[in-house]
Protein backbone atom coordinates (compact mmCIF):
# COMPACT_ATOMS: atom_id res chain seq x y z
CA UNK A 1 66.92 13.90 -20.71
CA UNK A 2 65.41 10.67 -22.64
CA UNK A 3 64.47 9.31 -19.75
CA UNK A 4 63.25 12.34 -17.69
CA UNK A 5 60.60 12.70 -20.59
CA UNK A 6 59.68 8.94 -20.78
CA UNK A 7 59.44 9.23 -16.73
CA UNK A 8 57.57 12.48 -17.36
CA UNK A 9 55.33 10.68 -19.67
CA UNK A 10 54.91 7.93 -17.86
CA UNK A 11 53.22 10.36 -14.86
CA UNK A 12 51.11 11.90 -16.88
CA UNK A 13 49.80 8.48 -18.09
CA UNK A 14 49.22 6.97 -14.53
CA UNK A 15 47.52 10.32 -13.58
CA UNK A 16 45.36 10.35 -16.50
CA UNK A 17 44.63 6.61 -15.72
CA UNK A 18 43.78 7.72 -12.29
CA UNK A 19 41.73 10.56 -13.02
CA UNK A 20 39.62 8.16 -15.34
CA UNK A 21 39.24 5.58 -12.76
CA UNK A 22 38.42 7.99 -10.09
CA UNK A 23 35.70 8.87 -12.09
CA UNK A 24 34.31 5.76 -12.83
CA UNK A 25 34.69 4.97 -9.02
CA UNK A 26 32.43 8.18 -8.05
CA UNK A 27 29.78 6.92 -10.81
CA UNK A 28 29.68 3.56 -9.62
CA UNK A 29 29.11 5.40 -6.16
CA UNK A 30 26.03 6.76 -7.81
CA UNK A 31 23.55 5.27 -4.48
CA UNK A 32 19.97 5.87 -3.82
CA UNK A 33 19.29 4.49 -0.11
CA UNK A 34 15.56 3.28 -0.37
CA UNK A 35 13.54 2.54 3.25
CA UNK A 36 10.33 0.51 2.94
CA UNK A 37 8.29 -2.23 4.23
CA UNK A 38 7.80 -5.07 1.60
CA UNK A 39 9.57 -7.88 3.17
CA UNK A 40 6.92 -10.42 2.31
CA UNK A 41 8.07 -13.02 -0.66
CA UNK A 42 5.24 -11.41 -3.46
CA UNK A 43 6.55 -7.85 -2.30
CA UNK A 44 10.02 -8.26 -2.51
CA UNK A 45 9.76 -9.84 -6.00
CA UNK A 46 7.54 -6.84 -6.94
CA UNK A 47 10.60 -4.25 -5.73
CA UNK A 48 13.18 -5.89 -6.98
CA UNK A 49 11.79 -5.08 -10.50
CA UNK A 50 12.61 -1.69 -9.06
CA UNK A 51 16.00 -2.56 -7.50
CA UNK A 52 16.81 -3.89 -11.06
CA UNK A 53 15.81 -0.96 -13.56
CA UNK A 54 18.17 1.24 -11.09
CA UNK A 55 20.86 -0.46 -10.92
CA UNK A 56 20.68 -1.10 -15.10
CA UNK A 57 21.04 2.58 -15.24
CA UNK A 58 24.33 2.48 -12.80
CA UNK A 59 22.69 3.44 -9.85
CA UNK A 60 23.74 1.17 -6.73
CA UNK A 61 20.47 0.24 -4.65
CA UNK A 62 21.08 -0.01 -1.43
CA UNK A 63 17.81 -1.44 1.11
CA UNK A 64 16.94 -0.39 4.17
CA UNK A 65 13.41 -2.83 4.83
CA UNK A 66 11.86 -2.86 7.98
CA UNK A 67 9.35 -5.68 8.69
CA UNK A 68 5.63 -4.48 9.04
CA UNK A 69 3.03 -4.76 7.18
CA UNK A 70 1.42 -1.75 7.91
CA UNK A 71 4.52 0.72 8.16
CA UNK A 72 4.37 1.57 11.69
CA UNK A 73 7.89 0.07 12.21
CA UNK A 74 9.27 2.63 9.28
CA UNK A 75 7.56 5.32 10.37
CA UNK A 76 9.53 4.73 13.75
CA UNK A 77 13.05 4.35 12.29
CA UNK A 78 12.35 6.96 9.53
CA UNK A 79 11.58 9.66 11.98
CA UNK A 80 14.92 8.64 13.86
CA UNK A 81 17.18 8.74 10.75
CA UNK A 82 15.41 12.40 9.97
CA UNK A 83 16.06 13.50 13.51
CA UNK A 84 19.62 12.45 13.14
CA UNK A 85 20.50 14.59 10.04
CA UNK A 86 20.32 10.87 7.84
CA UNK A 87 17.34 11.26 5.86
CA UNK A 88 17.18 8.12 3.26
CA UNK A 89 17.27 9.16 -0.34
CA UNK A 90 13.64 7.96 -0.57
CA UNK A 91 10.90 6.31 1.97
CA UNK A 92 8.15 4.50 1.08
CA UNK A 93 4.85 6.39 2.61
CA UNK A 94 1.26 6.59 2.45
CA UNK A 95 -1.14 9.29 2.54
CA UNK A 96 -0.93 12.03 5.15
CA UNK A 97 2.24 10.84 6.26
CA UNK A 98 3.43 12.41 2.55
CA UNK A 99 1.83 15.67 4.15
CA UNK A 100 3.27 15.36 7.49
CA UNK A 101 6.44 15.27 6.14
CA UNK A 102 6.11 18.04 3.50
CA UNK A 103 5.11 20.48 6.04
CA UNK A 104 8.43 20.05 8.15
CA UNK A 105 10.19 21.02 5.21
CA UNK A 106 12.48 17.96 4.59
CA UNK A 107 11.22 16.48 0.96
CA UNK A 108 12.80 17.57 -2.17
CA UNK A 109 10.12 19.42 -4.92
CA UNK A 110 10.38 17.07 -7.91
CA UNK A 111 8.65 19.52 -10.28
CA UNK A 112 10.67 19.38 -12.80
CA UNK A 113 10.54 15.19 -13.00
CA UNK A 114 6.65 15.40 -12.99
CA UNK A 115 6.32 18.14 -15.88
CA UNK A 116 9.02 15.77 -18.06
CA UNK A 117 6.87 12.92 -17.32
CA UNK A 118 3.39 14.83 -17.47
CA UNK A 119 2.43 13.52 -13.95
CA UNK A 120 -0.02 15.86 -13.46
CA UNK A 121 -2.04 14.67 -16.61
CA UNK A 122 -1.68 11.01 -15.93
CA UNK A 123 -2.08 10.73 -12.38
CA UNK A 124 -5.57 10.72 -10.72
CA UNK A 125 -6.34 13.75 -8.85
CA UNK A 126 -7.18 12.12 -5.84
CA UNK A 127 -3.65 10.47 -6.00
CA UNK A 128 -2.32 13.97 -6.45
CA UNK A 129 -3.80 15.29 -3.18
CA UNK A 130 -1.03 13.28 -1.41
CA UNK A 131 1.77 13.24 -3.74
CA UNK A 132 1.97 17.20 -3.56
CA UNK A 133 1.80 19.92 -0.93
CA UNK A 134 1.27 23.26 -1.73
CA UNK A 135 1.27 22.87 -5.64
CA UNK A 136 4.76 20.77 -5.34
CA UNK A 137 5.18 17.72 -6.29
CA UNK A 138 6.90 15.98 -3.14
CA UNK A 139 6.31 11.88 -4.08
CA UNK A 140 6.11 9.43 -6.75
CA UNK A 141 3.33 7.21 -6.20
CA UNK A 142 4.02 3.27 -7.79
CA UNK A 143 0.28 1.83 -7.47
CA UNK A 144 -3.77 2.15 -6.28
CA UNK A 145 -4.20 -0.32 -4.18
CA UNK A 146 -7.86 -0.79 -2.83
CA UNK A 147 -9.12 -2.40 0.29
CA UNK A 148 -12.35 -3.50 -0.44
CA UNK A 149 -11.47 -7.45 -1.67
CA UNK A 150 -12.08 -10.64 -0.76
CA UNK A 151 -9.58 -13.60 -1.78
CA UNK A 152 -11.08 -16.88 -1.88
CA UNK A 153 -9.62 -20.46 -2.39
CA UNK A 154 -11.38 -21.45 -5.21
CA UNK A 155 -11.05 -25.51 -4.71
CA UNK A 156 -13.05 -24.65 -1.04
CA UNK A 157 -15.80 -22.77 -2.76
CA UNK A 158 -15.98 -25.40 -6.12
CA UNK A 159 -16.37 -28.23 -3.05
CA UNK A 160 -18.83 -26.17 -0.83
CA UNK A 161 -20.74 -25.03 -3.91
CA UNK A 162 -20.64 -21.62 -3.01
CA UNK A 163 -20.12 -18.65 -5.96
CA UNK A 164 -19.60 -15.09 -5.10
CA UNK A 165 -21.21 -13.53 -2.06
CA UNK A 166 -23.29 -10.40 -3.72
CA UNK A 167 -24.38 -8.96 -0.61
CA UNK A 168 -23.97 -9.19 3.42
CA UNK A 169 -26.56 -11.80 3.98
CA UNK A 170 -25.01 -13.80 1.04
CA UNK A 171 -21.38 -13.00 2.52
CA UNK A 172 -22.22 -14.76 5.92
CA UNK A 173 -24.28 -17.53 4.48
CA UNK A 174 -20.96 -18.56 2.32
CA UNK A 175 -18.75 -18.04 6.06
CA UNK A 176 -21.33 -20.10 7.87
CA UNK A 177 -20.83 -22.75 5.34
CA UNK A 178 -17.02 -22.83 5.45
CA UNK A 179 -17.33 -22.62 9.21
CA UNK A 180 -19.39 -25.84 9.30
CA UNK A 181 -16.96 -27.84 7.38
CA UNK A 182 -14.53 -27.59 9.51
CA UNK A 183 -12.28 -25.03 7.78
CA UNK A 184 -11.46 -21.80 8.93
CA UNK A 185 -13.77 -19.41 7.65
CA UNK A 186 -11.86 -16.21 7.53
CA UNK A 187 -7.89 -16.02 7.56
CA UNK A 188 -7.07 -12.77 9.82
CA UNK A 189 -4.01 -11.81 11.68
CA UNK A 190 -4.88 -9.73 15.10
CA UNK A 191 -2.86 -6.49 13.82
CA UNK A 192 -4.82 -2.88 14.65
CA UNK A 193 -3.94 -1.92 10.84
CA UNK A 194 -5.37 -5.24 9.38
CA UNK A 195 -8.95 -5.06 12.17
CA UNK A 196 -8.88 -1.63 10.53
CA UNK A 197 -8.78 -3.14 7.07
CA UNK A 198 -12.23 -5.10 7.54
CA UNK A 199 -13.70 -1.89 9.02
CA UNK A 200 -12.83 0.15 5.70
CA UNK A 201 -15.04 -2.77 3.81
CA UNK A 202 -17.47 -3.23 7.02
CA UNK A 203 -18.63 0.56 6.87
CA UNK A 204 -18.92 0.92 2.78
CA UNK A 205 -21.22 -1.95 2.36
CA UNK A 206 -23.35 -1.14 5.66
CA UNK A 207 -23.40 2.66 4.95
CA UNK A 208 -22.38 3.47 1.26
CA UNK A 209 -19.82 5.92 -0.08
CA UNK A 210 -21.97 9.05 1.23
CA UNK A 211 -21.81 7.69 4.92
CA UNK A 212 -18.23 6.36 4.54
CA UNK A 213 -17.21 9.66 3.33
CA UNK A 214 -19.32 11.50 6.43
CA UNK A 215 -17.79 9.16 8.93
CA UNK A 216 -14.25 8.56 8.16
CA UNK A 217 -13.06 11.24 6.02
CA UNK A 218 -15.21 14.42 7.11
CA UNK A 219 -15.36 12.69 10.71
CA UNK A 220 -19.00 13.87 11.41
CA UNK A 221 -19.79 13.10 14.68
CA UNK A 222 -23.70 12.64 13.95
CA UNK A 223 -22.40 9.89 11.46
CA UNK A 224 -19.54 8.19 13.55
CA UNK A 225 -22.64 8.12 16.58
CA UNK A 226 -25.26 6.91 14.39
CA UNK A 227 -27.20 4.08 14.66
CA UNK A 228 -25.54 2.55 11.26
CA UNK A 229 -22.14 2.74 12.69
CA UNK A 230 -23.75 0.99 15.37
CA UNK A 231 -24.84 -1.59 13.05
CA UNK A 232 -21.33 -1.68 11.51
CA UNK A 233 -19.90 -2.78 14.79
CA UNK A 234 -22.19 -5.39 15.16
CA UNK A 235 -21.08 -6.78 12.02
CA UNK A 236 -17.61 -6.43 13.09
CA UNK A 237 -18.48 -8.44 16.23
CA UNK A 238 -19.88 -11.11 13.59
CA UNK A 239 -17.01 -11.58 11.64
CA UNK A 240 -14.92 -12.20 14.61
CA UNK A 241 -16.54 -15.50 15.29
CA UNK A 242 -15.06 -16.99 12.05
CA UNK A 243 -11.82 -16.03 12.75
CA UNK A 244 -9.38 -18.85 14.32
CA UNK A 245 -8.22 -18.75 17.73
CA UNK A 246 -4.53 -18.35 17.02
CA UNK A 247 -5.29 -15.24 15.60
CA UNK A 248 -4.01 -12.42 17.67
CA UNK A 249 -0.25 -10.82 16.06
CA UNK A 250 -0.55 -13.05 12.73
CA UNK A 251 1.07 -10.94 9.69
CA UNK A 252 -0.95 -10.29 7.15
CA UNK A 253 0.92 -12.49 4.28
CA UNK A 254 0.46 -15.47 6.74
CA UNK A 255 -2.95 -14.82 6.73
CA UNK A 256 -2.84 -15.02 2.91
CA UNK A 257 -1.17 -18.16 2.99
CA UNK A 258 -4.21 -20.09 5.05
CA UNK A 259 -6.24 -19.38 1.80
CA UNK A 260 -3.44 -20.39 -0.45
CA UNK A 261 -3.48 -24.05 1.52
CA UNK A 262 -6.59 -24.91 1.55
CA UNK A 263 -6.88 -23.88 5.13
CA UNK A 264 -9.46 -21.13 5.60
CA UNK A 265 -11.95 -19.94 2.67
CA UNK A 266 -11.41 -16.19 2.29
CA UNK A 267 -9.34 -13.61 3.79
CA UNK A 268 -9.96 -9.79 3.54
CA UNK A 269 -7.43 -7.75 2.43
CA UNK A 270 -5.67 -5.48 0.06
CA UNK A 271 -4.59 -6.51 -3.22
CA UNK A 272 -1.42 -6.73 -1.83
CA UNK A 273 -2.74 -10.00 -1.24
CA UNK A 274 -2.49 -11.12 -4.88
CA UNK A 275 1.66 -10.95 -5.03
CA UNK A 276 1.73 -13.75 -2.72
CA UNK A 277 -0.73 -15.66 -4.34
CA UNK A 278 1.20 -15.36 -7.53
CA UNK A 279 4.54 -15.89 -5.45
CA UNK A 280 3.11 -19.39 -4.34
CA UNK A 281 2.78 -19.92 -8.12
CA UNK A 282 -1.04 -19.55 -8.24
CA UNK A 283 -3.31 -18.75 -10.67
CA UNK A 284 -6.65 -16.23 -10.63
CA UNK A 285 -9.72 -18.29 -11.42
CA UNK A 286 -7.81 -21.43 -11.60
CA UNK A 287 -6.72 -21.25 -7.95
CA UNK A 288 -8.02 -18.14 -5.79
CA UNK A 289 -10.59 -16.02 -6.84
CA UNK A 290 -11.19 -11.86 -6.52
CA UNK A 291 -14.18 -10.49 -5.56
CA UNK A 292 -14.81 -6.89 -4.45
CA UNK A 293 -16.04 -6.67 -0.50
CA UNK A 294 -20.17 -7.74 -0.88
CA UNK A 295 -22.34 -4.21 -1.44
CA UNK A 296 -19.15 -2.51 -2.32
CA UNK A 297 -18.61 -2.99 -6.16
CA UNK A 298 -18.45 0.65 -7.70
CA UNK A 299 -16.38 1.91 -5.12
CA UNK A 300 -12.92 2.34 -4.03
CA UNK A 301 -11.29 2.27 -0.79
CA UNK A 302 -7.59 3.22 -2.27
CA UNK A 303 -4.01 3.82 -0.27
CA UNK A 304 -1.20 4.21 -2.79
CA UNK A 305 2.19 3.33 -1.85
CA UNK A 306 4.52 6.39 -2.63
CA UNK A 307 8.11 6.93 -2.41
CA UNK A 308 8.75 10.53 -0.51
CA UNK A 309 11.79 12.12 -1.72
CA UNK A 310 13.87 13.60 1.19
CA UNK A 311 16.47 17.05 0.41
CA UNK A 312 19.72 14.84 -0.11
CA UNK A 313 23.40 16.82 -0.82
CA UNK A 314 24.28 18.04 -4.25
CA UNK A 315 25.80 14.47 -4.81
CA UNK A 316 22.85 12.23 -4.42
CA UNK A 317 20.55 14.35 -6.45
CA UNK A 318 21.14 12.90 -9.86
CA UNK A 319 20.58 9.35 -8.08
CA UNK A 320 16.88 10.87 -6.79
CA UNK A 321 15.91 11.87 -10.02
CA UNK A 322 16.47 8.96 -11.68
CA UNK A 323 14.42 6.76 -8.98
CA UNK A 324 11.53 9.21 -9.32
CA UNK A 325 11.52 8.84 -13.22
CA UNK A 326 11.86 4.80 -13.07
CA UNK A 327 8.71 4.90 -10.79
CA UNK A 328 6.56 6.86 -13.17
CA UNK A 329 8.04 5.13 -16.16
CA UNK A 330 4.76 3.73 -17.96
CA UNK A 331 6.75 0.19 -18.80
CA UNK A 332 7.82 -0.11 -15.01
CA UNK A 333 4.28 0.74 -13.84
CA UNK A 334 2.90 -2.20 -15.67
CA UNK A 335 5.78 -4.50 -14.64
CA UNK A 336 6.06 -3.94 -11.05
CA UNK A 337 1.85 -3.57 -10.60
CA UNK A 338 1.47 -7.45 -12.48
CA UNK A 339 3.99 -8.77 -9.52
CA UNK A 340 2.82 -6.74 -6.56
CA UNK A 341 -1.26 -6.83 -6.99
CA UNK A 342 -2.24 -3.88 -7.36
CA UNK A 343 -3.23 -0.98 -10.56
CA UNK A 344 -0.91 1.20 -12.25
CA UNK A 345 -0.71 4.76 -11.18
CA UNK A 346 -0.89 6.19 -14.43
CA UNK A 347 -3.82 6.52 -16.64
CA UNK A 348 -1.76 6.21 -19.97
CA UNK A 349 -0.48 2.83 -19.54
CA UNK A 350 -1.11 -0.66 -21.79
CA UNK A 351 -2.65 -3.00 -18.97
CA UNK A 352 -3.77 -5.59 -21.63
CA UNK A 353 -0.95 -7.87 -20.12
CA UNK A 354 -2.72 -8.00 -16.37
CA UNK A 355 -4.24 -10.98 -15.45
CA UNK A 356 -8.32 -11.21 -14.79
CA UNK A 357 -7.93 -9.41 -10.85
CA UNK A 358 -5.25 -7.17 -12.36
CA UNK A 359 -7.75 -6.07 -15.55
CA UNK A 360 -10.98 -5.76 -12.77
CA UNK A 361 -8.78 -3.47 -10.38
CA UNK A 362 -8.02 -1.27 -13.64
CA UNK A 363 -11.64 -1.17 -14.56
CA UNK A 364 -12.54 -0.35 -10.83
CA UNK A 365 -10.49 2.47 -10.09
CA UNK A 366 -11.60 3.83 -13.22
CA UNK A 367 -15.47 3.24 -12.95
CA UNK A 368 -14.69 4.84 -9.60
CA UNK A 369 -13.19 7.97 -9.97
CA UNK A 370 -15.45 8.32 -12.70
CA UNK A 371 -18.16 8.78 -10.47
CA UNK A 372 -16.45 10.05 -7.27
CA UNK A 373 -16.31 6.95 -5.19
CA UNK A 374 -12.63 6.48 -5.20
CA UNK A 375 -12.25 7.18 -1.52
CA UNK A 376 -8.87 6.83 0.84
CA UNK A 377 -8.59 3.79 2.91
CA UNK A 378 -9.05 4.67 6.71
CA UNK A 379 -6.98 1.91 7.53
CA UNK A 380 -3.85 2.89 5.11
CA UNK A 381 -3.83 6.69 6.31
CA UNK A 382 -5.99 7.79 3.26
CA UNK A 383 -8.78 9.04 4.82
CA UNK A 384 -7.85 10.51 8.32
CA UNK A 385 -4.09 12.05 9.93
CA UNK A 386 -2.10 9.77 11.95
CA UNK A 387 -3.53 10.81 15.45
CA UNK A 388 -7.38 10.66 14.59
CA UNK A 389 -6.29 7.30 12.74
CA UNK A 390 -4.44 5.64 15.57
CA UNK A 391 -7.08 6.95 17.61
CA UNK A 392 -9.95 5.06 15.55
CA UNK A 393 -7.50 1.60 15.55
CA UNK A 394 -8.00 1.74 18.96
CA UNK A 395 -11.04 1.73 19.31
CA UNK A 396 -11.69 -0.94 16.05
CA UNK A 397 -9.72 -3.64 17.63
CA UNK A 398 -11.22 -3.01 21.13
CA UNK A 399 -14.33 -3.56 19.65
CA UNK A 400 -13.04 -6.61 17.30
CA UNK A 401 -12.09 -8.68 20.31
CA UNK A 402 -15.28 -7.72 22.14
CA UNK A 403 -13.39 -5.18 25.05
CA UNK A 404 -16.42 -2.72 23.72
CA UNK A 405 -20.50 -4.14 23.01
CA UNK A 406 -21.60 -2.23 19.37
CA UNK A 407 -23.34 0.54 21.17
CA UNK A 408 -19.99 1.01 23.49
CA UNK A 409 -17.85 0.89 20.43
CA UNK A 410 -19.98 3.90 18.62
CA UNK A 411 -19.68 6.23 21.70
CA UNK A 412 -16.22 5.46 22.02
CA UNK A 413 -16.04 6.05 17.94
CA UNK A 414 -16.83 9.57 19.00
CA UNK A 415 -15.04 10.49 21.82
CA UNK A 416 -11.63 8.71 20.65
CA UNK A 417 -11.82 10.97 17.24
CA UNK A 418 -12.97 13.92 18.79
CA UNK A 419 -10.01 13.63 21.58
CA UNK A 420 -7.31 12.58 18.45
CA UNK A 421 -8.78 16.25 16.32
């Protein structure tokens, strides 16, 4: 009987034992499955602050990147993983693709997260208007990024004697010079998305925030016909001649890195752009510089990157909330925005820590949705859906490579976004 008791005993002890690691095994299964497109070296340091804050609170990380610097490639195997009944516990997005989404039913309503974290109170309303559908909040968006930039290497422009570009005139004067000295002029890659990028700037400076409003997010058709869209097409046409020949299917961060060696003088782009300067270990105003597109300082052209937050079973929910907390943590907003480039999301956050583009973006959005001018990027899905925005990419790079002369290009304009409505 001794020993039945101690064998008894003994039973009840491995079980226990088991019980306890069986539950430590289904913590440590605790998994958020996270699809994006930062593959680039300055993004992938930037998300791996992200990766790491997770996986400090026991939450296993596990990637699914796809290569792209726009997020067409995403989009593609997002919509097959949703079609498959494999939704990802989050996806990055931007703009109406939030919306798209939301209306087939398939993101989770994070409500409660956002009231906890007073989102609604810290997050600029025209942020909101793509982070929630019908009065639920569906995302959590990580950054305002803006468009409208120019990054310049600094030793090029201390050589050339050449200071900030204030207007158009100015801006092609300083290309001109570059041009002549052998350099490249302006790093592009030949991507629809980053053609598309230039054409955000292109139409602010030639037409203000009234017309770019008109044109690319009301899509009037006596605007997108006009005779200053016209004019914005020619000046398309004139910054393709300072592009280089090898051009055509360059990725953006390559692009980047022509500036960071010395081998072209500016390159338009996001402040995405930043993270890889900072990634090759450069500094701003020692190194690069960051000035807003010429004839475009008191405006915005904004896409935020958000992470959409797909219905997931009972067992991945506690997993989701704590990824859509992190993001909107004030402390994570100011870590991950120094890496990647861009401004914090929130409004309530210390940004004395940001370097001197980092503390101008800040002050920028601000000044900006201060006086209504913080306006979503054509070119990052902020300012038209999918179809009409596809639809104007086609004709932009068309136009870009000279398939279309400026007054082609405007008719086109018209009849590509009427066609895409």
């Amino acid at each position: 009987m001794k020993f039945a008791n101690v064998f008894a005993a003994a039973l009840m002890a491995s079980a226990a034992s088991l019980a306890l690691a069986g539950g430590a095994m289904a913590q440590a299964k605790e998994e958020v499955q996270v699809l994006h497109w930062w593959t680039s070296g300055g993004e992938a340091k930037a998300l791996a602050t992200l990766k790491d804050k997770m996986q400090a609170e026991g939450v296993t990380w596990t990637d699914v990147p796809v290569a792209g610097g726009g997020g067409e490639g995403a989009m593609t195997v997002l919509r097959s993983r949703v079609t498959a009944g494999d939704p990802p516990t989050a996806s990055q997005m931007l703009g109406f693709d939030i919306q798209d989404w939301a209306e087939q039913g398939v993101l989770a309503n994070l409500n409660d997260i956002a009231a906890k974290g007073n989102w609604d109170a810290t997050i600029p309303q025209a942020i909101q208007k793509f982070s929630k559908y019908q009065d639920q909040w569906v995302a959590a968006p990580v950054n305002i990024h803006s468009t409208n930039w120019i990054w310049v290497n600094k030793a090029m422009f201390d050589e050339l004697g050449l200071s900030e570009p204030k207007d158009w005139d100015e801006l092609v004067a300083a290309l001109d010079k570059i041009k002549a000295s052998g350099k490249t002029a302006l790093a592009h890659g030949g991507q629809p998305w980053q053609d598309a990028t230039i054409f955000d700037s292109v139409v602010m400076t030639t037409g203000g925030p009234e017309f770019y409003q008109k044109a690319l997010i009301d899509l009037d058709p006596e605007a997108l016909g006009s005779d200053t869209m016209k004019t914005v097409f020619e000046r398309m046409a004139k910054l393709r001649t300072y592009v280089d020949d090898n051009f055509s299917g360059r990725d953006w961060n390559l692009a980047s890195a022509m500036v960071i060696n010395g081998e072209a003088g500016m390159q338009i782009m996001g402040d995405w752009a930043k993270g890889e300067f900072l990634n090759a270990g450069k500094e701003p105003g020692k190194d690069f510089l960051c000035y807003r597109f010429p004839g475009t300082q008191g405006t915005v052209t904004f896409n935020t990157d958000q992470f959409a937050m797909f219905k997931v079973g009972d067992n991945a929910q506690d997993a989701q909330t704590k990824l859509a907390a992190a993001i909107e943590e004030p402390a994570f907003q100011v870590a991950f925005n120094k890496i990647k480039g861009s401004a914090p999301t929130r409004t309530d956050v210390d940004t004395s820590s940001l370097d001197a583009c980092g503390q101008k973006a800040v002050a920028d959005v601000k000044e900006a949705a201060e006086k209504g001018t913080l306006l979503g990027s054509l070119a990052h899905g902020h300012a038209a859906r999918a179809a009409v925005k596809n639809a104007m990419y086609d004709v932009v790079t068309a136009a870009f490579n000279g398939e279309y002369t400026p007054d082609q290009a405007t008719t086109e304009l018209v009849t590509a976004v009427a066609g895409a409505q």
